[in-house]
N, C-alpha and C. Protein backbone atom coordinates (compact mmCIF):
# COMPACT_ATOMS: atom_id res chain seq x y z
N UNK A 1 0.84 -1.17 0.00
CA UNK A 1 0.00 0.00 0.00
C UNK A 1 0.89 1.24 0.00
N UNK A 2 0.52 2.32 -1.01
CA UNK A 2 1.01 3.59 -0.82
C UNK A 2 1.43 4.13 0.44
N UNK A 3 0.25 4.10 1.11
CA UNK A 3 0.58 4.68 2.46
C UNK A 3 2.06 4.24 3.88
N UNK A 4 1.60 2.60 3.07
CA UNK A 4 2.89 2.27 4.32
C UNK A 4 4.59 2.68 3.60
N UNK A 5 4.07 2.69 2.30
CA UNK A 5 5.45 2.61 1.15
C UNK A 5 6.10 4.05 1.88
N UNK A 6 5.47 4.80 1.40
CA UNK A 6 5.90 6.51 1.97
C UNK A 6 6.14 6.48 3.52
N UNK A 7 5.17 5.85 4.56
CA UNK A 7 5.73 6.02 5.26
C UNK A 7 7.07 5.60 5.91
N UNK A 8 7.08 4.41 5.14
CA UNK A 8 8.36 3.75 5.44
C UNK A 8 9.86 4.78 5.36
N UNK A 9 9.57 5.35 4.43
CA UNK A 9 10.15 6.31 4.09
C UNK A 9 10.58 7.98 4.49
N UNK A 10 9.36 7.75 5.67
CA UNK A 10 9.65 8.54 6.35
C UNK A 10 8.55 10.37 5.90
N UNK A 11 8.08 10.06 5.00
CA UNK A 11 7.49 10.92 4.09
C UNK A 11 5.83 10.71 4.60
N UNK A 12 5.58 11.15 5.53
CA UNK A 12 3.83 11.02 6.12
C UNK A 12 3.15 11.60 5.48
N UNK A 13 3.32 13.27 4.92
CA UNK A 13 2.63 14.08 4.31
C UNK A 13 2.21 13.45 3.32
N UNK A 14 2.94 12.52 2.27
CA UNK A 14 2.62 11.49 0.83
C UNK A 14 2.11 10.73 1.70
N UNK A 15 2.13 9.81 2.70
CA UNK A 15 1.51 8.83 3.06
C UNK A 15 0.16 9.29 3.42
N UNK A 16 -0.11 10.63 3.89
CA UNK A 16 -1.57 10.68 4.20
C UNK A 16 -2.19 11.10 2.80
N UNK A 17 -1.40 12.06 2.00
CA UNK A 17 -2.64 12.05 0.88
C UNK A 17 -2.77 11.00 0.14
N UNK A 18 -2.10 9.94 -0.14
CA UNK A 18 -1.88 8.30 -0.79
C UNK A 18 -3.01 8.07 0.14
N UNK A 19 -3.51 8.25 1.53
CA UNK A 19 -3.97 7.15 2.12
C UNK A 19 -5.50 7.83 1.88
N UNK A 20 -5.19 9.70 1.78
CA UNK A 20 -6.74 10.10 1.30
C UNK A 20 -7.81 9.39 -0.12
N UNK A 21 -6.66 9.33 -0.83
CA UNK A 21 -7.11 8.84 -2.62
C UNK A 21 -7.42 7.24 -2.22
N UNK A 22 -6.44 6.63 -1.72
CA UNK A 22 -6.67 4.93 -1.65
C UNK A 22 -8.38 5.29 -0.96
N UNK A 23 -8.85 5.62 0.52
CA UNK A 23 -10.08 5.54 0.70
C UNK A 23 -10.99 6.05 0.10
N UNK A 24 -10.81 6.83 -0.63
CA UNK A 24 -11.62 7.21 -1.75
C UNK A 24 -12.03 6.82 -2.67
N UNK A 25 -11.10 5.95 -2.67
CA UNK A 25 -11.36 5.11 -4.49
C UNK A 25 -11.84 3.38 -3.50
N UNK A 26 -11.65 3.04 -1.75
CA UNK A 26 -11.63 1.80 -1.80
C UNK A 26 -12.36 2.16 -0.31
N UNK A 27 -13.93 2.50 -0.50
CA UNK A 27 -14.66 3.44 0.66
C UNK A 27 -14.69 2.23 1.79
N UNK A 28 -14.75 1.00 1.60
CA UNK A 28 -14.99 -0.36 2.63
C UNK A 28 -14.00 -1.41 2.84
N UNK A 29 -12.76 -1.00 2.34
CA UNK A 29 -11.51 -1.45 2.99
C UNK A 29 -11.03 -1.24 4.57
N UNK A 30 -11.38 -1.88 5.07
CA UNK A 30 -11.03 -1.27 6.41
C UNK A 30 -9.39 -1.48 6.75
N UNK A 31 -8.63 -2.25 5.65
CA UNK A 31 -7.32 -2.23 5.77
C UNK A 31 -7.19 -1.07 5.23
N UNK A 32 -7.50 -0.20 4.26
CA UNK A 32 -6.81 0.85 4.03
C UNK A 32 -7.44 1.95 4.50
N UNK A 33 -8.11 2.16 5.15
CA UNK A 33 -8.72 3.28 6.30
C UNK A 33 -7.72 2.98 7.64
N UNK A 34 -7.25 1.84 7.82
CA UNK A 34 -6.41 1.75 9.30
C UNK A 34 -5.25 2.62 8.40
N UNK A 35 -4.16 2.01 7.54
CA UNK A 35 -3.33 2.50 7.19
C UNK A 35 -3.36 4.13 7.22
N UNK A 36 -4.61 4.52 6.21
CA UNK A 36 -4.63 6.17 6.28
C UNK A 36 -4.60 6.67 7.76
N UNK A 37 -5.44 6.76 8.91
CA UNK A 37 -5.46 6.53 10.01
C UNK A 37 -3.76 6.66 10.61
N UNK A 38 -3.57 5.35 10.65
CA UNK A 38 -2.21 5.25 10.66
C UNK A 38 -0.82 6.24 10.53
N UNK A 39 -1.30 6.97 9.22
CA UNK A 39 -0.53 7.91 8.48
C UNK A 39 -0.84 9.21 8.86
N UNK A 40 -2.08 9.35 9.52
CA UNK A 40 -2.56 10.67 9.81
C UNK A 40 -1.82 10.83 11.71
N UNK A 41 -1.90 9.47 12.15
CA UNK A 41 -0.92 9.30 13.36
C UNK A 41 0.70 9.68 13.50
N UNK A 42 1.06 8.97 12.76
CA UNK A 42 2.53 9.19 12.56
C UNK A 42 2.94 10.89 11.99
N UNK A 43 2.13 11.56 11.20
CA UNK A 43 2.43 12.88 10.12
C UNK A 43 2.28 13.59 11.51
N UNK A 44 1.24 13.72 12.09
CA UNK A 44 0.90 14.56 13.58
C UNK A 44 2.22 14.27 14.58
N UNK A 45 2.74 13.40 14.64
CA UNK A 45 3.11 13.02 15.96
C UNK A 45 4.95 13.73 15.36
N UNK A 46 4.86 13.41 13.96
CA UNK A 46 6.34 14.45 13.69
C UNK A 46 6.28 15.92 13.63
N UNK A 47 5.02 16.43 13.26
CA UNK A 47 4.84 17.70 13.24
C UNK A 47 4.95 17.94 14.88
N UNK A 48 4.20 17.34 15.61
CA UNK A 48 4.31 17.66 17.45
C UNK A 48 5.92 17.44 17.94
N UNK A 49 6.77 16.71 17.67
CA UNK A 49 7.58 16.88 17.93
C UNK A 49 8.64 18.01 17.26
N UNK A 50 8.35 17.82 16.04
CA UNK A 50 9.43 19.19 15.65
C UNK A 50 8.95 21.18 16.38
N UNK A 51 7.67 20.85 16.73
CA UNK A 51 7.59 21.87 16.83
C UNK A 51 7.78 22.13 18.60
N UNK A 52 8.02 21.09 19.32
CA UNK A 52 8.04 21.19 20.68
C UNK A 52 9.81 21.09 20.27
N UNK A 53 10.75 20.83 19.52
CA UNK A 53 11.70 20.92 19.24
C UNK A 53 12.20 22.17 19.12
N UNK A 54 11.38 22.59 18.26
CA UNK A 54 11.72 24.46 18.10
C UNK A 54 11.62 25.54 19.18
N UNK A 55 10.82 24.99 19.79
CA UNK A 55 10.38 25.50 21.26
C UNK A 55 11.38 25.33 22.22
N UNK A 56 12.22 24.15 22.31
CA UNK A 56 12.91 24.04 23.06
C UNK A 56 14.49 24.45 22.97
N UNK A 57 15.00 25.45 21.63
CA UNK A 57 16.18 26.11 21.45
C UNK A 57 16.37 27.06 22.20
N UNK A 58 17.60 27.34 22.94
CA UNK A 58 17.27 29.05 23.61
C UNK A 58 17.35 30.06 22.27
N UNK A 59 16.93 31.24 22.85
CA UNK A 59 16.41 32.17 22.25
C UNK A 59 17.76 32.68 21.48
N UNK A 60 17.91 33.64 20.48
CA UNK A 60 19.14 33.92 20.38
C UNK A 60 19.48 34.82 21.26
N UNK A 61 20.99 35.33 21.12
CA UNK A 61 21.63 36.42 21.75
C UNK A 61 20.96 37.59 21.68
N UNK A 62 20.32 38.46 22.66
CA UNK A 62 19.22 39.89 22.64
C UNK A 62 20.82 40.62 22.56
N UNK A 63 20.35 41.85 21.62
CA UNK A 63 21.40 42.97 21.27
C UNK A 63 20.72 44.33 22.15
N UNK A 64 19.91 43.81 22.87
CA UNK A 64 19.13 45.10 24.15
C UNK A 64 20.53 44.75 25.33
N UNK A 65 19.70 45.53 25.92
CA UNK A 65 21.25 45.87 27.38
C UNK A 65 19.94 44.90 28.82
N UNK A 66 19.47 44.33 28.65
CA UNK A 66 18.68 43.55 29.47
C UNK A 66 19.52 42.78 30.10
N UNK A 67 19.69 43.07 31.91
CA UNK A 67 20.42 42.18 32.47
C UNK A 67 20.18 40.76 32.41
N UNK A 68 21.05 40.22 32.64
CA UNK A 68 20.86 38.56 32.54
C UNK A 68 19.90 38.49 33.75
N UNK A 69 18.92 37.08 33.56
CA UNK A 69 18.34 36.84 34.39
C UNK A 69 16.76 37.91 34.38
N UNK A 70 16.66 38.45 33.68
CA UNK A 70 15.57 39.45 33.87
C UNK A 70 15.11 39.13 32.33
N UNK A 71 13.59 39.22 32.36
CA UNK A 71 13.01 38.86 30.96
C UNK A 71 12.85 40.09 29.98
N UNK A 72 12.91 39.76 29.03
CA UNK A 72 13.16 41.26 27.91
C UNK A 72 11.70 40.63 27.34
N UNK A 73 11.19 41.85 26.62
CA UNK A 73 10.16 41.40 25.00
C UNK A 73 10.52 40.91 24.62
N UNK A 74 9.51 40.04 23.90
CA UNK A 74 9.83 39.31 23.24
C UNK A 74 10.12 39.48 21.53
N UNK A 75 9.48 40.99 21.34
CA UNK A 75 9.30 41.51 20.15
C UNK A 75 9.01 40.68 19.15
N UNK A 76 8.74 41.86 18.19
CA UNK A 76 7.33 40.98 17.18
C UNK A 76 8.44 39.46 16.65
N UNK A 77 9.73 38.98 16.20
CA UNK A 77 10.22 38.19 15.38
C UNK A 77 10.13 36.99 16.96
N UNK A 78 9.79 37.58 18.14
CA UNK A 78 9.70 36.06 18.76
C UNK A 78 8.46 35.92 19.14
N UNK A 79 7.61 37.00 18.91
CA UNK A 79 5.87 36.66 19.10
C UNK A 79 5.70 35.81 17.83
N UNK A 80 6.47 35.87 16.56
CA UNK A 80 5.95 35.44 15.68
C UNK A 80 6.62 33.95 15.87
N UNK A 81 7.57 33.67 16.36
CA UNK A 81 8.11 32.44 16.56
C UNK A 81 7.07 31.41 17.68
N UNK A 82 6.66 32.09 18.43
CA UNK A 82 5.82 31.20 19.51
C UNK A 82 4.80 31.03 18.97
N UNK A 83 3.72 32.37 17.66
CA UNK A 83 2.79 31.55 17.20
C UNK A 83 2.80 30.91 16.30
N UNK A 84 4.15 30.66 15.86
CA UNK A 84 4.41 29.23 14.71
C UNK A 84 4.55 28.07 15.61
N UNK A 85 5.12 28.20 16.67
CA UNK A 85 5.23 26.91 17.38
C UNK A 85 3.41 26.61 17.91
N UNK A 86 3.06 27.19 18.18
CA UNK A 86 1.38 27.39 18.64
C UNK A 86 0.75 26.51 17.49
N UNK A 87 0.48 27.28 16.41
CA UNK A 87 -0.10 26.46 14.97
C UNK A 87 0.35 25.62 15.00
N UNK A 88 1.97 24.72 14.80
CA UNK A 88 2.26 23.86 14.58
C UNK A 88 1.53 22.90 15.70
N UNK A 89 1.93 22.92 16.96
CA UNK A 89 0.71 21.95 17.37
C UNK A 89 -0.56 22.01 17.51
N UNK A 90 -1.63 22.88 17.63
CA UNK A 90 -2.67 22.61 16.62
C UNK A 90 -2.96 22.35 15.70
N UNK A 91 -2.09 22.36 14.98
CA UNK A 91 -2.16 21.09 13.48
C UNK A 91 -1.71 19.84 13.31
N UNK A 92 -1.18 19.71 14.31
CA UNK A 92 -0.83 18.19 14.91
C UNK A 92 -2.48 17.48 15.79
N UNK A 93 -2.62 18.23 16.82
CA UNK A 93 -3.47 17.73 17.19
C UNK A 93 -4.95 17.52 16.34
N UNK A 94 -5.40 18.67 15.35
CA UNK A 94 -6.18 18.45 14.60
C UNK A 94 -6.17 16.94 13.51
N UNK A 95 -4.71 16.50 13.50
CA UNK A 95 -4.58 15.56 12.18
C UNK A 95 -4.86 14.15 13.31
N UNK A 96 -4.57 14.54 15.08
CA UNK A 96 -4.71 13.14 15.76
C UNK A 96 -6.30 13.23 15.71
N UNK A 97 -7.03 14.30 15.80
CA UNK A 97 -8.52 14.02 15.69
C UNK A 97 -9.11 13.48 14.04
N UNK A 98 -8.75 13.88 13.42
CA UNK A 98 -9.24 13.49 12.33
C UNK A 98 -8.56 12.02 11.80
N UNK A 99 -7.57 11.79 12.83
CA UNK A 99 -7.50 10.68 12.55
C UNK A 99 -8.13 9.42 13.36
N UNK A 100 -8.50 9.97 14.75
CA UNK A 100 -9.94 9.36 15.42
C UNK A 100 -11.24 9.24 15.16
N UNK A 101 -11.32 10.08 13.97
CA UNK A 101 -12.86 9.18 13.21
C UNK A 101 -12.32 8.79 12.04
N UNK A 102 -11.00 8.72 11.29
CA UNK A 102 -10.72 7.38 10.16
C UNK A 102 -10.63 6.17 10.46
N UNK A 103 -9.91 6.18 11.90
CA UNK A 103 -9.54 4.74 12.35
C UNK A 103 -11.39 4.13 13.04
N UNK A 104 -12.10 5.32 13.57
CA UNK A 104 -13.57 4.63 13.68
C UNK A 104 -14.37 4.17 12.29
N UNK A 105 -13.40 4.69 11.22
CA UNK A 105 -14.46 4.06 10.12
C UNK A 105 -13.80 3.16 9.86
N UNK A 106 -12.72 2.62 10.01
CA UNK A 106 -12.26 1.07 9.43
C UNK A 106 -12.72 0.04 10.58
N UNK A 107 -12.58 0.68 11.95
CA UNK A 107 -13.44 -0.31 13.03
C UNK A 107 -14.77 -0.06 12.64
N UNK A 108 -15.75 0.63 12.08
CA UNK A 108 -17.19 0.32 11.57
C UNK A 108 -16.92 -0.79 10.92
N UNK A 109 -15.99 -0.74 9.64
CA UNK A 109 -16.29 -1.40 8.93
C UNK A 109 -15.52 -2.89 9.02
N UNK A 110 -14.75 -2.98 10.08
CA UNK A 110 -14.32 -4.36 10.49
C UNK A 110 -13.89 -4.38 12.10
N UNK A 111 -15.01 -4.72 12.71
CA UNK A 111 -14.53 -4.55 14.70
C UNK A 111 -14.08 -5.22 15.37
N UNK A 112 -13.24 -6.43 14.91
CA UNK A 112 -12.81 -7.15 15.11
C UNK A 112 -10.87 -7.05 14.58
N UNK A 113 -10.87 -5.49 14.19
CA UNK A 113 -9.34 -5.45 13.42
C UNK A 113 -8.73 -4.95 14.60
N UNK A 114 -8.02 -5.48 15.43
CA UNK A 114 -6.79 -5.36 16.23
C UNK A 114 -6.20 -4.29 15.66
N UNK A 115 -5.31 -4.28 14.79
CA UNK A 115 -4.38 -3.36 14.72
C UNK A 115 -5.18 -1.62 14.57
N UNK A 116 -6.18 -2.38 14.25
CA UNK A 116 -7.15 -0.47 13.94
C UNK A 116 -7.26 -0.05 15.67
N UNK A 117 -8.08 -0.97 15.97
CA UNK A 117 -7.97 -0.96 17.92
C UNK A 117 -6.87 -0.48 18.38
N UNK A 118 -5.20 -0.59 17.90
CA UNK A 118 -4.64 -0.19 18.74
C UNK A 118 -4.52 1.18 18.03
N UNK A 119 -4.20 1.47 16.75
CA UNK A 119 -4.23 2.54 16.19
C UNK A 119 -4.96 3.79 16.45
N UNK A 120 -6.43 3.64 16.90
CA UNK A 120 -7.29 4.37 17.45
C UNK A 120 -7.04 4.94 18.65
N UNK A 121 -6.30 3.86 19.61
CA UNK A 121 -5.96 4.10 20.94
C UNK A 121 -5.13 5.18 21.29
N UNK A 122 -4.09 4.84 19.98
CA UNK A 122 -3.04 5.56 20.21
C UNK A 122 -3.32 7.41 19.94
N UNK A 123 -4.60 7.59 18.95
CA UNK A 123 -4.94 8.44 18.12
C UNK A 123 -5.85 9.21 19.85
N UNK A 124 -6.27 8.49 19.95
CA UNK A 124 -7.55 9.06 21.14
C UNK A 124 -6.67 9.31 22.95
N UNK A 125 -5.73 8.82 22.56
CA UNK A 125 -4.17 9.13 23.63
C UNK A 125 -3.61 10.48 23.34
N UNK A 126 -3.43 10.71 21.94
CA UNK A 126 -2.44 11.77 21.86
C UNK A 126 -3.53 13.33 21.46
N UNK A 127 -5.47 12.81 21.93
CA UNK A 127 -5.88 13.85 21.88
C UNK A 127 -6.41 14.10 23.42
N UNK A 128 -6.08 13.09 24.33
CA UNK A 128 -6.58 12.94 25.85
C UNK A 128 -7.23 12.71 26.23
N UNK A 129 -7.73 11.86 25.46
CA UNK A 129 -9.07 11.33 25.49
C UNK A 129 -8.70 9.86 26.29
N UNK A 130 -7.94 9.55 27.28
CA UNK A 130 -7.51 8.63 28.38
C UNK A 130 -8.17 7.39 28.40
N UNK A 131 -9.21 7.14 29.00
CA UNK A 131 -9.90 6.48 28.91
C UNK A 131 -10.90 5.83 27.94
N UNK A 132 -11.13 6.55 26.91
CA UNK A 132 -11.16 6.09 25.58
C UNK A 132 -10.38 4.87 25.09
N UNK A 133 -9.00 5.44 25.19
CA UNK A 133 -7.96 5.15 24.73
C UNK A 133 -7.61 3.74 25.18
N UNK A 134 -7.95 3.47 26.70
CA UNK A 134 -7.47 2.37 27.44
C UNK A 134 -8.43 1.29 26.63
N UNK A 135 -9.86 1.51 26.45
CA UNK A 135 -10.61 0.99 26.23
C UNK A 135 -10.30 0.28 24.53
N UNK A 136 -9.89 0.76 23.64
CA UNK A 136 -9.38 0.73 22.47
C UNK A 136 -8.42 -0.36 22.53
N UNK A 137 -7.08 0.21 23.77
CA UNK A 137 -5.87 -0.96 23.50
C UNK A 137 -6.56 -2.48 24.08
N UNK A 138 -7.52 -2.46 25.16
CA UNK A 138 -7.71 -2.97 25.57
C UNK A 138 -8.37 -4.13 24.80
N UNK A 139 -9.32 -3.39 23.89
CA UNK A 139 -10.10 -4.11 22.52
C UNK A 139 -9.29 -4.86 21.53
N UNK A 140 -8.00 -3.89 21.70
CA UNK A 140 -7.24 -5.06 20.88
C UNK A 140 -6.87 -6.03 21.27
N UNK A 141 -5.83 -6.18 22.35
CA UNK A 141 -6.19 -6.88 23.24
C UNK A 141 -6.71 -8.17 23.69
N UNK A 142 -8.02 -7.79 23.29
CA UNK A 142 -9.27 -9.18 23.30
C UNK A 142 -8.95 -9.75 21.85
N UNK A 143 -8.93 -8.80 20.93
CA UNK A 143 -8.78 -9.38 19.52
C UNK A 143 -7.73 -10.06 19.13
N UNK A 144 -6.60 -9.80 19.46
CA UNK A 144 -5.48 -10.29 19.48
C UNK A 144 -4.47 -10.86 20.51
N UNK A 145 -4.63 -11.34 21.26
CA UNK A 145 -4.14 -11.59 22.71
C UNK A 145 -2.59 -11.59 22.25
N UNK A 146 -1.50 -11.15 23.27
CA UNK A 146 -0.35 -11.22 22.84
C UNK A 146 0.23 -9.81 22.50
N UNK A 147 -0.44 -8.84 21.42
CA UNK A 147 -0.44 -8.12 20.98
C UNK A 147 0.48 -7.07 21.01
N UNK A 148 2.35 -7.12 20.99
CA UNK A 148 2.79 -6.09 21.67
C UNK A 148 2.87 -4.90 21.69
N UNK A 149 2.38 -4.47 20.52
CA UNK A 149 2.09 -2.88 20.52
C UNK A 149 0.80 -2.31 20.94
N UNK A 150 0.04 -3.22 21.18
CA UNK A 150 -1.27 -2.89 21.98
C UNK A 150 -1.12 -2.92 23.72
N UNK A 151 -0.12 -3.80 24.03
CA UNK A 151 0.62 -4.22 25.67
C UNK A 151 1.34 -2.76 25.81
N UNK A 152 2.33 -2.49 25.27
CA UNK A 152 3.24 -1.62 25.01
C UNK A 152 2.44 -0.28 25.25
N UNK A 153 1.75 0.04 24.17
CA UNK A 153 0.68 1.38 24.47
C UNK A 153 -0.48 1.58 25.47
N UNK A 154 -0.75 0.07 25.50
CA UNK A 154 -1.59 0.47 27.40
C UNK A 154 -0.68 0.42 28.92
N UNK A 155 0.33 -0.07 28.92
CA UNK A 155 1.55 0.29 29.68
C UNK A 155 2.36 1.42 29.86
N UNK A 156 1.95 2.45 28.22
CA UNK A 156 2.85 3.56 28.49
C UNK A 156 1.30 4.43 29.23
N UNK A 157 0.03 4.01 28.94
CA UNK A 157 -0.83 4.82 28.72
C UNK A 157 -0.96 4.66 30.03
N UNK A 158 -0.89 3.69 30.97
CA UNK A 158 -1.17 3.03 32.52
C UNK A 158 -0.38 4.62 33.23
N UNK A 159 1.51 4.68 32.73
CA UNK A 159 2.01 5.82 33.21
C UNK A 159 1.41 6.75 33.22
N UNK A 160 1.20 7.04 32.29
CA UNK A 160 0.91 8.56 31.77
C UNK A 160 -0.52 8.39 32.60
N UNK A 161 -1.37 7.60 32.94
CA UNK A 161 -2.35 8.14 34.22
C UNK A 161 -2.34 8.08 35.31
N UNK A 162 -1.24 7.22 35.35
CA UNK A 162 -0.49 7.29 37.49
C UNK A 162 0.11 8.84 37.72
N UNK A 163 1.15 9.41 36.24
CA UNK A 163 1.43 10.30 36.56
C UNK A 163 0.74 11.42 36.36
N UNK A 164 -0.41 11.37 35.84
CA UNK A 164 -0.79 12.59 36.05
C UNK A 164 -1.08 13.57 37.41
N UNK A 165 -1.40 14.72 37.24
CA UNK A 165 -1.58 15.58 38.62
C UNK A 165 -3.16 15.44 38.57
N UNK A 166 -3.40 15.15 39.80
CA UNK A 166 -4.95 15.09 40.48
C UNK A 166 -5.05 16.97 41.17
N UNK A 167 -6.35 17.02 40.77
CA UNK A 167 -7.01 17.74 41.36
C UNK A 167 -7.99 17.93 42.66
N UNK A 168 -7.13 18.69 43.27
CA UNK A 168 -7.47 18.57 44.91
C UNK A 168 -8.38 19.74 45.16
């Protein structure tokens, strides 16, 4: 399939529009709705990291007389830098939602597909949707017993709700 070809490759942006045209032309494949899905997972999750990447450079050298330790403006070339980093993950997270109702249309159309189950999970994780999510790996899970990337992602997902902060 197109989609896994490109992604293999490292190229998500081709893998998701390959994976838009394949469901288009193949509306009740539920193998190639996971894949697109899939591709709409992976394209988000590089855009979220490069842009929490960019975020995390220090700033350059300020040519103001601002003592160290004391915060200067940010002026307009780093307001404009924080709302590129801003967009960039809202367009990440938009591609993990829209990829939580592709991966629900290949589980419509086959609910018994494990790998869509975990795919979904992972999709409905990286929008915080927690418990959703558990419920998903968990489905796979049943479908596939063994399953290690379905074990794997409800184990990281187990952390990520021990550690969260409770509200007191």
């Amino acid at each position: 399939m197109a989609c896994r070809a490109f992604g293999g490759e490292g190229d998500w942006q081709r893998a998701v529009l390959w994976g838009r045209i394949a469901a288009e032309q193949n509306p009740k494949s539920a193998d190639v709705w996971n894949d697109f899905g899939f591709s709409l997972n992976a394209l988000a999750h590089a855009q979220y990291v490069a842009a929490v990447a960019k975020s995390s450079f220090p700033s350059p050298p300020r040519e103001d007389s601002t003592p160290v330790g004391e915060l200067a403006p940010l002026g307009d070339s780093g307001i404009r830098a924080v709302l590129a980093i801003q967009r960039d993950k809202a367009k990440a997270v938009a591609q993990w939602e829209e990829a939580v109702g592709v991966l629900a249309h290949a589980l419509a159309l086959k609910p018994r597909f494990a790998e869509a189950h975990n795919n979904h999970g992972v999709a409905l994780l990286r929008c915080g949707r927690l418990e959703e999510s558990r419920e998903a790996f968990t489905k796979a899970l049943h479908f596939k017993p063994g399953y290690a990337n379905a074990q794997a992602n409800l184990a990281y997902l187990e952390v990520e709700i021990a550690n969260r902060p409770t509200s007191d």
